[in-house]
N, C-alpha and C. Protein backbone atom coordinates (compact mmCIF):
# COMPACT_ATOMS: atom_id res chain seq x y z
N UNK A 1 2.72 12.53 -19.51
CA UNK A 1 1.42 12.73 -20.11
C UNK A 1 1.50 14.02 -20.93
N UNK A 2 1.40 13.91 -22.06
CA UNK A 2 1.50 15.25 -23.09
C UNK A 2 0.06 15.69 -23.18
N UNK A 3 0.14 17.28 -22.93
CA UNK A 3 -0.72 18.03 -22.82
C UNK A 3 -0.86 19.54 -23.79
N UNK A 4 -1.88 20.32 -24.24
CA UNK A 4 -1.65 20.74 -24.76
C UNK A 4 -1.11 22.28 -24.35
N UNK A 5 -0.13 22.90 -25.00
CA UNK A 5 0.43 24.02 -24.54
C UNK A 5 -0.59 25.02 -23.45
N UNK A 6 -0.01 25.79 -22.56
CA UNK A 6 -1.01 26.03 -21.44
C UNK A 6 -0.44 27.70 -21.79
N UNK A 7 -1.58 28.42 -21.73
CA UNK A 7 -1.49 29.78 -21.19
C UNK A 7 -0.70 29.79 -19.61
N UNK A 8 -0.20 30.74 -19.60
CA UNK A 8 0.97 31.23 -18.02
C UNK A 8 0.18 31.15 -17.09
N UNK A 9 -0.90 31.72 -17.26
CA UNK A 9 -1.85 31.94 -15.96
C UNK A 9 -2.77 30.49 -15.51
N UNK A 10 -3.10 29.56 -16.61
CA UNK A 10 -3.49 28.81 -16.44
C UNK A 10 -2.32 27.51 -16.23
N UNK A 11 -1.13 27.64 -16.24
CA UNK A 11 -0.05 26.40 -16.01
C UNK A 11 0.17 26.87 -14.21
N UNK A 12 0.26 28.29 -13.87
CA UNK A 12 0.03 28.72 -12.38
C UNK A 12 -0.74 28.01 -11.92
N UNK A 13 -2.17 28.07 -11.99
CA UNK A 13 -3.22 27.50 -11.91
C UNK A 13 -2.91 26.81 -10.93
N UNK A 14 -2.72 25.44 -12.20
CA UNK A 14 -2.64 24.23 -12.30
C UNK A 14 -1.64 23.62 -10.92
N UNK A 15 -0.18 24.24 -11.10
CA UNK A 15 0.39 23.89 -10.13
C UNK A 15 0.30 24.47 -8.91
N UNK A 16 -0.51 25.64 -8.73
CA UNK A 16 -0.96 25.91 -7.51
C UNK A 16 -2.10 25.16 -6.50
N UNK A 17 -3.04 24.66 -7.71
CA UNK A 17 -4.09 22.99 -7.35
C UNK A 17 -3.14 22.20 -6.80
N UNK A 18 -2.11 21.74 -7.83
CA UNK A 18 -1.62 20.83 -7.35
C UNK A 18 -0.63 20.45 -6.00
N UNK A 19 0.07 21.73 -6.12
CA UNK A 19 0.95 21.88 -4.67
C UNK A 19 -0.34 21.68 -3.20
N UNK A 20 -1.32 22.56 -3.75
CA UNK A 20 -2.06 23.27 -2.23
C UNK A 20 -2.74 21.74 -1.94
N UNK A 21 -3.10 20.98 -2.90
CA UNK A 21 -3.87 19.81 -2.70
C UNK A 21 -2.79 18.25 -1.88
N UNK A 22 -1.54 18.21 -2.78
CA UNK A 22 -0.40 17.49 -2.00
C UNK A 22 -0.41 17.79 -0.77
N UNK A 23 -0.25 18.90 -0.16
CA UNK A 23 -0.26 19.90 0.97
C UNK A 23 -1.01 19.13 1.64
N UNK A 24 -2.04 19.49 1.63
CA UNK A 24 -3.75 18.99 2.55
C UNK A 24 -4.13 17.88 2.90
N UNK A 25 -3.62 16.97 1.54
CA UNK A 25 -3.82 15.50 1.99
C UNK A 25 -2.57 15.16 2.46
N UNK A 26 -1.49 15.77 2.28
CA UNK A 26 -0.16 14.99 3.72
C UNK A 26 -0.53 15.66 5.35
N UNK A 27 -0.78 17.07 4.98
CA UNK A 27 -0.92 17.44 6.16
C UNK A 27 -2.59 17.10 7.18
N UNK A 28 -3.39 17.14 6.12
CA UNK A 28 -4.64 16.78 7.05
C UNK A 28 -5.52 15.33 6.73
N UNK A 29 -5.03 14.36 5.58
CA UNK A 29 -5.31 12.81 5.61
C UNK A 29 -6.72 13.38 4.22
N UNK A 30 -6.76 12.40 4.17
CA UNK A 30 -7.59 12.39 2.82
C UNK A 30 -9.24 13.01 2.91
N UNK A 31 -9.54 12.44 3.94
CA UNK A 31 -11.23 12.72 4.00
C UNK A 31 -10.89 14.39 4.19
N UNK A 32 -10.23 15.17 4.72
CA UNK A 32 -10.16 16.72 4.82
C UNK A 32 -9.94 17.38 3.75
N UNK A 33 -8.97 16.88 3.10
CA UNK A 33 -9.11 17.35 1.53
C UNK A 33 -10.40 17.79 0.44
N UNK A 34 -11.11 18.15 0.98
CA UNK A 34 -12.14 18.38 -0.14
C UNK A 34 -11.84 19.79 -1.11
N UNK A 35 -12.68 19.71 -1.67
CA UNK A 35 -12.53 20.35 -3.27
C UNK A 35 -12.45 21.49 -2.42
N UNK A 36 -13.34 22.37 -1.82
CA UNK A 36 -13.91 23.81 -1.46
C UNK A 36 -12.05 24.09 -0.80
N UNK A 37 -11.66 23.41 0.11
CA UNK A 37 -10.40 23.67 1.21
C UNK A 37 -9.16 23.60 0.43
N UNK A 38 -9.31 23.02 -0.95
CA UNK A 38 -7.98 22.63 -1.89
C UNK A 38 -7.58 23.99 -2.96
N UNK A 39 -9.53 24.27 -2.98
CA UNK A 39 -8.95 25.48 -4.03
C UNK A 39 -8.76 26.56 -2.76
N UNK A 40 -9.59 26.57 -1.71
CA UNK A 40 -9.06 27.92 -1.01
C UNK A 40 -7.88 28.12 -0.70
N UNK A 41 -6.59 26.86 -0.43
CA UNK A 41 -5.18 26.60 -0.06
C UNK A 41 -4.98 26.71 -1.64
N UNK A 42 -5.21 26.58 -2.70
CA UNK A 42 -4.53 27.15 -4.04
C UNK A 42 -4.72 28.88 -4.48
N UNK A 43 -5.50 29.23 -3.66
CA UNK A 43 -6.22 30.89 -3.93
C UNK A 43 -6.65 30.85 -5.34
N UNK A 44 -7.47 29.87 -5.60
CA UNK A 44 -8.50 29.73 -6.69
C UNK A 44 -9.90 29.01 -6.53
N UNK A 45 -10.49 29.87 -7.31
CA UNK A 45 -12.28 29.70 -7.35
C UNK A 45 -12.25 28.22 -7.43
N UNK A 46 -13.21 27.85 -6.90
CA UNK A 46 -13.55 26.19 -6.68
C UNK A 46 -14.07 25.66 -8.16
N UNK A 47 -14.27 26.60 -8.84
CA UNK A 47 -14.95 26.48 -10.04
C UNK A 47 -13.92 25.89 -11.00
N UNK A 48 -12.67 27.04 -10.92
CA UNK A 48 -11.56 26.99 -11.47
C UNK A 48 -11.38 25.53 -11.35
N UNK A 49 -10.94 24.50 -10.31
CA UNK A 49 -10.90 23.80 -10.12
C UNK A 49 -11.71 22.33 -10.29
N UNK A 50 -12.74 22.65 -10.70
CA UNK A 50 -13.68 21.68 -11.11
C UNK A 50 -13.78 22.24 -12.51
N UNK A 51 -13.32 22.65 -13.39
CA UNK A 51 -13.01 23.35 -14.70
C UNK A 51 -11.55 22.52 -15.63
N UNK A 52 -10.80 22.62 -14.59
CA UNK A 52 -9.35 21.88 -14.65
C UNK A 52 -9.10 20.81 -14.82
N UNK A 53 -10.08 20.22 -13.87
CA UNK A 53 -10.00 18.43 -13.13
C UNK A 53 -11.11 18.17 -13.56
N UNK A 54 -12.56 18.74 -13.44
CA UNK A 54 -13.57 17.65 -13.77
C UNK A 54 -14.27 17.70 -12.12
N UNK A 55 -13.25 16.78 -11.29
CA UNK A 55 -13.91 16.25 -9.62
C UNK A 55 -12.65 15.87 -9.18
N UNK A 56 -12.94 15.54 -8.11
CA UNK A 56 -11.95 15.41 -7.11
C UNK A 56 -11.21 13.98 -7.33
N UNK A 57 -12.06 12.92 -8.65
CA UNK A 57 -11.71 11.91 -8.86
C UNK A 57 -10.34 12.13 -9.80
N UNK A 58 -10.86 13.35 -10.82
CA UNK A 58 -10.10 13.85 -11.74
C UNK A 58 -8.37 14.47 -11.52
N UNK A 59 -8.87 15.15 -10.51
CA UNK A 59 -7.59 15.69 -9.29
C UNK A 59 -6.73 14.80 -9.08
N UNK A 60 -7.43 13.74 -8.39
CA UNK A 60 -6.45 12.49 -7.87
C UNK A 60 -5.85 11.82 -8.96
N UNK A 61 -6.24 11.39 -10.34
CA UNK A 61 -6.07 10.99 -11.38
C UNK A 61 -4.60 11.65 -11.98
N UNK A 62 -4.33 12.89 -11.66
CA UNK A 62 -3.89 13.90 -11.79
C UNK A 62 -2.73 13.73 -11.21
N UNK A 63 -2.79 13.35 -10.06
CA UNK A 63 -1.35 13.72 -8.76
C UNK A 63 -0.94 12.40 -9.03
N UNK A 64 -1.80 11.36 -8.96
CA UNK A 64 -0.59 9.75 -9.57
C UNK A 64 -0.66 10.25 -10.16
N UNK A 65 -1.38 10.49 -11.51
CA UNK A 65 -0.03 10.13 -12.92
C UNK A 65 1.22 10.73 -12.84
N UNK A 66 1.22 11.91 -12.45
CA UNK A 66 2.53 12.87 -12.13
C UNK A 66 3.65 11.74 -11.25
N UNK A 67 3.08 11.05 -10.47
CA UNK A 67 4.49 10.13 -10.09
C UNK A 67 4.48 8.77 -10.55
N UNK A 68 3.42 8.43 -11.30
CA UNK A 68 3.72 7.26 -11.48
C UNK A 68 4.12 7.56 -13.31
N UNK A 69 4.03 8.36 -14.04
CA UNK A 69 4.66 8.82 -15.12
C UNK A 69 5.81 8.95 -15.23
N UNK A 70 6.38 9.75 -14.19
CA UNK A 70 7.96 10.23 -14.07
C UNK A 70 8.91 8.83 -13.50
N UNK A 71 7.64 8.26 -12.81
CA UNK A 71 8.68 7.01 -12.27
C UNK A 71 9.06 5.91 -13.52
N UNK A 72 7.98 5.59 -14.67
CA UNK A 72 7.98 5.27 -15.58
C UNK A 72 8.97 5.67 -16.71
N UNK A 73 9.27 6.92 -16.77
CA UNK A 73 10.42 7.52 -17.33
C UNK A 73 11.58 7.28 -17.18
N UNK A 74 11.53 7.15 -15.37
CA UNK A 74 12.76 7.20 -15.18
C UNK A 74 13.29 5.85 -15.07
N UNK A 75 12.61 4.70 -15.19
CA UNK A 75 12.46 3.56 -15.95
C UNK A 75 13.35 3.02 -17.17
N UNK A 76 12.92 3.82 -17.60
CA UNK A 76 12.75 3.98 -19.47
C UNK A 76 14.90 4.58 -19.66
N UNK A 77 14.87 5.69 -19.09
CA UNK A 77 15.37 6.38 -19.63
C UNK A 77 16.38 7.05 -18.54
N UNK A 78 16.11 6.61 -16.98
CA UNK A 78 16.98 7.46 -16.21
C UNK A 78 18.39 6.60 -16.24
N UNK A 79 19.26 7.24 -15.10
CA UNK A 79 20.27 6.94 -14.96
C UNK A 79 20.46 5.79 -13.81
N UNK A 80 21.16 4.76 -14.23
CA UNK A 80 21.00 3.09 -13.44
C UNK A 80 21.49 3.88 -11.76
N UNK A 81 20.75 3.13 -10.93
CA UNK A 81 20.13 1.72 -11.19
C UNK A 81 18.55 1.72 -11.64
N UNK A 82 18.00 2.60 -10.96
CA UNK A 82 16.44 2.62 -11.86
C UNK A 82 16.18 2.70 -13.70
N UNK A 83 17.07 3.46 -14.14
CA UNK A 83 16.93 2.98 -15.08
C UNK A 83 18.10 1.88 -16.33
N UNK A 84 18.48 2.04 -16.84
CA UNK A 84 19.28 0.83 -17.62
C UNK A 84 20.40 1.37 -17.85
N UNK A 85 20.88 -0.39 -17.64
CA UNK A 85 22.37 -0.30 -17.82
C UNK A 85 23.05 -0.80 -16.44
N UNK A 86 22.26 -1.29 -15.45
CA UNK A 86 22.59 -1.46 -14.33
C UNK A 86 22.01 -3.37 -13.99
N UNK A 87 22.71 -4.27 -13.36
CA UNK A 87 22.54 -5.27 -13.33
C UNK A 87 20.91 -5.68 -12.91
N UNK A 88 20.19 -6.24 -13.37
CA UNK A 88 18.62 -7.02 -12.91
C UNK A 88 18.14 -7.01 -11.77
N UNK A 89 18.89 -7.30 -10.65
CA UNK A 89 18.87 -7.43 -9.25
C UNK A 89 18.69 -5.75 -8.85
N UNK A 90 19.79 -5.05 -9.03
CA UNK A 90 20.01 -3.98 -9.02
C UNK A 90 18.93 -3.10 -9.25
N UNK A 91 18.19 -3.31 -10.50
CA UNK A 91 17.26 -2.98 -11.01
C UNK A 91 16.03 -2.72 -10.29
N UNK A 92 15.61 -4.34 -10.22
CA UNK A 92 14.84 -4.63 -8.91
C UNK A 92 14.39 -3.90 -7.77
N UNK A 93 15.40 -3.69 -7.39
CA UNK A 93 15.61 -3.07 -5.68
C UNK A 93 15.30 -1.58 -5.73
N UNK A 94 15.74 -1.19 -6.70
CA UNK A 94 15.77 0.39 -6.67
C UNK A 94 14.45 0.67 -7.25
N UNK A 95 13.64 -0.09 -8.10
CA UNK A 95 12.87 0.27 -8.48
C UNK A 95 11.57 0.00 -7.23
N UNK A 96 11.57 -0.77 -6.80
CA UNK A 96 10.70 -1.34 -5.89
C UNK A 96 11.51 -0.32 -4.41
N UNK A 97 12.35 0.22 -4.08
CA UNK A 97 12.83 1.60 -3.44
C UNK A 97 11.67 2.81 -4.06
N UNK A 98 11.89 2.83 -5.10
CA UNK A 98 11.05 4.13 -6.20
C UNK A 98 9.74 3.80 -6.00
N UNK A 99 9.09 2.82 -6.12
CA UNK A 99 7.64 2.96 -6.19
C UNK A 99 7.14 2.76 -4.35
N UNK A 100 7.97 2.04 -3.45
CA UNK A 100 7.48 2.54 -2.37
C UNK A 100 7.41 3.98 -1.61
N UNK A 101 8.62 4.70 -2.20
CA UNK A 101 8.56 5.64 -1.94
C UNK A 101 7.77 6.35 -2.37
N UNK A 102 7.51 6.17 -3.79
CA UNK A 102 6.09 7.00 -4.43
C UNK A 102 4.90 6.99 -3.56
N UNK A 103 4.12 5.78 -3.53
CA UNK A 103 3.57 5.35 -2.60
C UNK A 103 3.21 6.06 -0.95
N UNK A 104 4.56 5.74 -0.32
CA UNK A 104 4.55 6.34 1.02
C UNK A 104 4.31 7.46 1.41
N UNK A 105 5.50 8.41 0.21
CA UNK A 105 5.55 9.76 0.77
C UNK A 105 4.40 10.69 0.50
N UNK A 106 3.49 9.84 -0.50
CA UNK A 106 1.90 10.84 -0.51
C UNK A 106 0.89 9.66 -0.12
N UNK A 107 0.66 8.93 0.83
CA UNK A 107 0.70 8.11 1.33
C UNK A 107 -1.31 8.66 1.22
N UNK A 108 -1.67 9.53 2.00
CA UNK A 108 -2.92 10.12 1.82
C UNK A 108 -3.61 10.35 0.46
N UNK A 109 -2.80 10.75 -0.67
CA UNK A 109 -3.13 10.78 -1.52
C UNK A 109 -3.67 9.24 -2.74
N UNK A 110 -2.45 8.25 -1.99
CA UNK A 110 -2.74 6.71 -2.65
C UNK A 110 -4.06 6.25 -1.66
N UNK A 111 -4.21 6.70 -0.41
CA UNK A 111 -5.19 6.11 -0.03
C UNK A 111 -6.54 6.72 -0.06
N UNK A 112 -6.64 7.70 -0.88
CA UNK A 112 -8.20 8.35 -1.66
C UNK A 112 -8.29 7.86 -2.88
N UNK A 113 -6.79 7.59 -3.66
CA UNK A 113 -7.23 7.37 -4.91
C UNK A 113 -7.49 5.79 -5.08
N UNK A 114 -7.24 5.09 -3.99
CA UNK A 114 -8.27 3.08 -3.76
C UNK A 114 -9.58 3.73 -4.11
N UNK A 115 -9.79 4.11 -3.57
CA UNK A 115 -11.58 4.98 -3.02
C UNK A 115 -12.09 4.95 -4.15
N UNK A 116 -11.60 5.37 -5.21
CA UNK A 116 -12.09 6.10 -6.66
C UNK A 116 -11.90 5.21 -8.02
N UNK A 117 -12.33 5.32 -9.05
CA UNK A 117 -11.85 4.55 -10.04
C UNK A 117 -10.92 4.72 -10.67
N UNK A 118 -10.47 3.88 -11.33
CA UNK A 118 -8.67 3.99 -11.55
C UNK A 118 -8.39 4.51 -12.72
N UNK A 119 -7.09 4.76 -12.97
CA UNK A 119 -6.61 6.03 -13.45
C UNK A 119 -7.33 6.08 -14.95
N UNK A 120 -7.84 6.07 -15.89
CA UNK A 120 -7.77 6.06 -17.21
C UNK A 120 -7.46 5.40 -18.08
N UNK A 121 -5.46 5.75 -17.44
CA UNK A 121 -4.41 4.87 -18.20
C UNK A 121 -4.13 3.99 -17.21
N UNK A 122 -4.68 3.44 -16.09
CA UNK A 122 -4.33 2.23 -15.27
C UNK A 122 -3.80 1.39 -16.03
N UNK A 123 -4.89 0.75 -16.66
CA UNK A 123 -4.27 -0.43 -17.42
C UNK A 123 -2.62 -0.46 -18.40
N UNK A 124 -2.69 0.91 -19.10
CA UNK A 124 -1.23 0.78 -19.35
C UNK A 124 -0.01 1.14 -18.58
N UNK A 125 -0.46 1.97 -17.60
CA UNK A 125 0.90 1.49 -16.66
C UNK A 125 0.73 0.63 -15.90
N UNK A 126 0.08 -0.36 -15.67
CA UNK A 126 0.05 -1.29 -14.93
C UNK A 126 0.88 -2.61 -15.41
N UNK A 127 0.31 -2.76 -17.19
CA UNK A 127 1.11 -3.11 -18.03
C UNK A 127 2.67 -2.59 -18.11
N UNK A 128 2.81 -1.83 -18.00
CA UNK A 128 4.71 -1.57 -18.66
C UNK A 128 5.03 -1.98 -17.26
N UNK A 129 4.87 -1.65 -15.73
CA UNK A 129 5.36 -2.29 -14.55
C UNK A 129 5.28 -3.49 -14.68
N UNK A 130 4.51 -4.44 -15.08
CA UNK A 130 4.12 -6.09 -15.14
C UNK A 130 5.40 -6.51 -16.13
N UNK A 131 5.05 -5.59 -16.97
CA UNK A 131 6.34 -5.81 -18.08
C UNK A 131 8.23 -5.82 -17.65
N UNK A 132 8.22 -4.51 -17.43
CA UNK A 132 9.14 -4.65 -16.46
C UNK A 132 9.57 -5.73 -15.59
N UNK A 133 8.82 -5.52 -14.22
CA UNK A 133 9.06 -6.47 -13.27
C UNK A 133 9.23 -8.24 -13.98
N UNK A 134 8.83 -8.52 -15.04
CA UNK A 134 8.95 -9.71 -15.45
C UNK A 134 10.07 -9.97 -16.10
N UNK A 135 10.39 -8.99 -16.96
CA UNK A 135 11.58 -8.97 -17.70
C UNK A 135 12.58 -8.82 -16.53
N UNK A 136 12.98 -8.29 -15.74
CA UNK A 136 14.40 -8.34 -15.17
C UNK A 136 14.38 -9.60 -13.64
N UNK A 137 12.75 -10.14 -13.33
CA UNK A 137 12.56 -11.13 -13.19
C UNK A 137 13.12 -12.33 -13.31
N UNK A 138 12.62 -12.56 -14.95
CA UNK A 138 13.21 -13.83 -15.89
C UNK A 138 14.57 -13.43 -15.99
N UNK A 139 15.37 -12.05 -15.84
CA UNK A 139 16.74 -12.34 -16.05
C UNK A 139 17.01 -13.03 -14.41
N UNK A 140 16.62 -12.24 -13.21
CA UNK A 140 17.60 -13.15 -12.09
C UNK A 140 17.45 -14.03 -11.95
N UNK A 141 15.70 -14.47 -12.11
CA UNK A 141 15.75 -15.78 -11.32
C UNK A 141 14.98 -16.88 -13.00
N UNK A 142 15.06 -17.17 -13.72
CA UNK A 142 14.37 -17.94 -14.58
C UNK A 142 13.66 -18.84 -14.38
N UNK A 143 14.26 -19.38 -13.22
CA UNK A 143 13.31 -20.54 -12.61
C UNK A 143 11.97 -20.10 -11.97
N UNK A 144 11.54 -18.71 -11.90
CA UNK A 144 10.24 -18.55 -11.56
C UNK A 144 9.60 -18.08 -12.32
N UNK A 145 8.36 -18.29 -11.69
CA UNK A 145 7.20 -17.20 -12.55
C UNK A 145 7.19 -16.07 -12.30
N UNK A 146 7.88 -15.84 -13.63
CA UNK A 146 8.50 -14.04 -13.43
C UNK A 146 6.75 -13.28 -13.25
N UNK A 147 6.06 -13.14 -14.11
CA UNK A 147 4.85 -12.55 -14.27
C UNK A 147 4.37 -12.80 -13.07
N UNK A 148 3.82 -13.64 -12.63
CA UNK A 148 3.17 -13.95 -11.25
C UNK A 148 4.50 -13.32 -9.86
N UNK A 149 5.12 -13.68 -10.33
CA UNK A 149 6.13 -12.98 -8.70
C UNK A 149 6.14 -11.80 -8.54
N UNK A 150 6.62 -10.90 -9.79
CA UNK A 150 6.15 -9.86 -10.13
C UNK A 150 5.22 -9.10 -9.44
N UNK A 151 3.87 -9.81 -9.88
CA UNK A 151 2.52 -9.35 -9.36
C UNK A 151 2.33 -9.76 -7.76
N UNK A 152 2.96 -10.62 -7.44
CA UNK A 152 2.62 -10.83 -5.85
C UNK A 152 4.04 -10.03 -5.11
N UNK A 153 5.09 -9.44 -5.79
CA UNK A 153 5.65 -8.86 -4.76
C UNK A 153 5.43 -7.43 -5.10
N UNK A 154 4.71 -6.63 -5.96
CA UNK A 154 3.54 -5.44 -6.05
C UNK A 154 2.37 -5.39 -5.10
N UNK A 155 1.89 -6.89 -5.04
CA UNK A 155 0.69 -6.15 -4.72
C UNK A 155 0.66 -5.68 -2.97
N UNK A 156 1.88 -6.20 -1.84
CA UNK A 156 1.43 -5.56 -0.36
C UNK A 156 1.45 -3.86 -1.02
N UNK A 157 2.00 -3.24 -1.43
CA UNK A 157 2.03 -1.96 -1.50
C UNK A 157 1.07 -1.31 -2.03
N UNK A 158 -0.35 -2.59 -2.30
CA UNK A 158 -1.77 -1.53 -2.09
C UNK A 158 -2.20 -1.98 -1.18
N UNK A 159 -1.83 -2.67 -0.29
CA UNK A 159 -3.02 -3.05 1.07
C UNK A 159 -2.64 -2.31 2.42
N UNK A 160 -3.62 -2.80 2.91
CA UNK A 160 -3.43 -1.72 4.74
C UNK A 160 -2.26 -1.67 5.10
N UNK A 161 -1.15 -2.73 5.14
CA UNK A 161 -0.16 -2.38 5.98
C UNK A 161 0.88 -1.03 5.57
N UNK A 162 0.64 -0.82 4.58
CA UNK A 162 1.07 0.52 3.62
C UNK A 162 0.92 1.95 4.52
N UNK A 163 -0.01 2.18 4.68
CA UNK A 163 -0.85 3.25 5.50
C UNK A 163 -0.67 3.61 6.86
N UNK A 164 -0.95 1.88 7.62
CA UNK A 164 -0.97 1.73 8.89
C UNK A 164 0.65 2.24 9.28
N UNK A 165 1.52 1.74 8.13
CA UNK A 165 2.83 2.23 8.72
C UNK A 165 3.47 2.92 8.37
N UNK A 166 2.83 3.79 7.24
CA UNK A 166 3.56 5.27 7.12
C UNK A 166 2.55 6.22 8.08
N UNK A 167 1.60 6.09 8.61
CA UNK A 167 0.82 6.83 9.19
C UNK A 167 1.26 7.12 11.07
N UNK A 168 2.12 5.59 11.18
CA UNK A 168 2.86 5.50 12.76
C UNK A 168 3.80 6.29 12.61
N UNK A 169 4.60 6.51 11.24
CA UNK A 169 5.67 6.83 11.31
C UNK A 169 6.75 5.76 11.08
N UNK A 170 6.59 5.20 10.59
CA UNK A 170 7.50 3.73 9.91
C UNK A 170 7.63 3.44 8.64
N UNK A 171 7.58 4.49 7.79
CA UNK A 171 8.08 4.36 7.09
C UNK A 171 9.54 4.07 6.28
N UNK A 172 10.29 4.12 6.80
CA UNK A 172 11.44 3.72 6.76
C UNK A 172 12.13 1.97 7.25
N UNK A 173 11.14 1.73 8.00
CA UNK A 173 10.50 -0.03 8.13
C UNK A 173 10.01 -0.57 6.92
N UNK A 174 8.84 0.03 6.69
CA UNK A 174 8.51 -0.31 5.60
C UNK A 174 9.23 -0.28 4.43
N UNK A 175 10.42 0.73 4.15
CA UNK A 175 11.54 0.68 3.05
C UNK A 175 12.29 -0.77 3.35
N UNK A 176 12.60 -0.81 4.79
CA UNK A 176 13.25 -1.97 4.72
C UNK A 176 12.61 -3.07 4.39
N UNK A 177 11.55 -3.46 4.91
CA UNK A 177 10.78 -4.88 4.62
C UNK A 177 10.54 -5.33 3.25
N UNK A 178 10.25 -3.94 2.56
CA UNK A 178 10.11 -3.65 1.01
C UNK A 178 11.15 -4.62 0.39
N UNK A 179 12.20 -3.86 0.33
CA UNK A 179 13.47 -4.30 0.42
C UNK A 179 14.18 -5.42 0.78
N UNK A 180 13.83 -5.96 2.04
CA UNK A 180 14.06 -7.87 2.23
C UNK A 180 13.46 -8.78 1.60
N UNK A 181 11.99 -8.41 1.36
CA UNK A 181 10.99 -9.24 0.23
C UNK A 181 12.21 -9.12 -1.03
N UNK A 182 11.99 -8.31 -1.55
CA UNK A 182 12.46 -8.35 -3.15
C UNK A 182 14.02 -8.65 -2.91
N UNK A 183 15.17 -8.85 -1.75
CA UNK A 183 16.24 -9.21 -1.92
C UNK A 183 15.98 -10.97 -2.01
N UNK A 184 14.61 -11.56 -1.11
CA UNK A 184 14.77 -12.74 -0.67
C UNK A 184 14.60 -13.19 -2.12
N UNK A 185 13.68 -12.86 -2.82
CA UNK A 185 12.98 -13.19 -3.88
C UNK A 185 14.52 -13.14 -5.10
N UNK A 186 15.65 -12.30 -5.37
CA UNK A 186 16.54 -12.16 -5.48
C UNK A 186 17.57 -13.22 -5.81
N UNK A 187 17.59 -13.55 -4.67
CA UNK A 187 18.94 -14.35 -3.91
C UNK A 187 18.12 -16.10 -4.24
N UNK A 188 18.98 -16.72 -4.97
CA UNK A 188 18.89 -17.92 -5.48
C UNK A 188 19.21 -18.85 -4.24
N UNK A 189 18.24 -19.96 -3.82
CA UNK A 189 17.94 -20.62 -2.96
C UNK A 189 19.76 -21.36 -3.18
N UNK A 190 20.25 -21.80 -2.53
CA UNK A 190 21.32 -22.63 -2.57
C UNK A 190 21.10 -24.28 -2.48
């Protein structure tokens, strides 16, 4: 997300919101996070903070794009297997590795930002993932509906079981299961 050049004190700021707020919602779950406790864990005026962001909708808006941007990049442009140059399948896996992990590891933070309205640019990254996932789709398997499979092996990673099991501590279950879906889906029926 290109932004416009930041004064020193105000790029501090910014990533001091942002660290102290990651912070709060891993360490104390989403409903504790409020604005007043985010700027006092950033050692900035609450004002500051509703100056920056707007609201707490704005905030959250804020912390995805930061991973779902970079994951997009690294998409685009990283080094295989997430990004190109690395076989379809391959592709696949690691990427759907990348976005659960996005997902999981701020796990509090994806589950305030359901709560709220969606990002701005939802719709276009929602688009380039659809895009994606279809294109290396139609390369493994052609015989499906790349677009639709796509979208149904995205969507458990917004519903409850997401939460329920990074919140037990299973997350690393959940990498795997992640991971057997999109190999089964993969692997050409014989």
């Amino acid at each position: 997300m290109d932004r416009p050049k930041e004064r020193a004190d105000a790029a501090r700021n910014r990533q001091a919101i942002l660290e102290a707020a990651r912070k709060l919602f891993a360490e104390e779950g989403a409903e504790a996070a409020t604005m007043d406790r985010i700027a006092a864990a950033a050692g900035v005026a609450k004002g500051t903070l509703f100056h920056r962001f707007g609201s707490r909708a704005g905030l959250l808006h804020e912390l995805i794009a930061e991973g779902a941007l970079g994951l997009m990049e690294a998409v685009r442009s990283g080094p295989p297997p997430l990004g190109p140059g690395a076989p379809a399948g391959e592709r696949l896996l690691a990427y759907f590795d990348a976005m659960t992990r996005l997902i999981a590891d701020d796990i509090e933070i994806s589950v305030a930002y359901m709560a709220i309205p969606p990002h701005p640019r939802a719709e276009e990254i929602h688009a380039f993932w659809s895009a994606h996932l279809t294109a290396l789709l139609h390369e493994v398997r052609p015989d499906l509906d790349a677009e639709v499979v796509g979208g149904l092996l995205l969507a458990p990673l917004g519903g409850e079981l997401v939460p329920h099991l990074v919140r037990a501590g299973q997350k690393d279950r959940l990498l795997q299961a992640i991971r057997q879906l999109v190999q089964s889906v993969i692997n050409r029926p014989a």
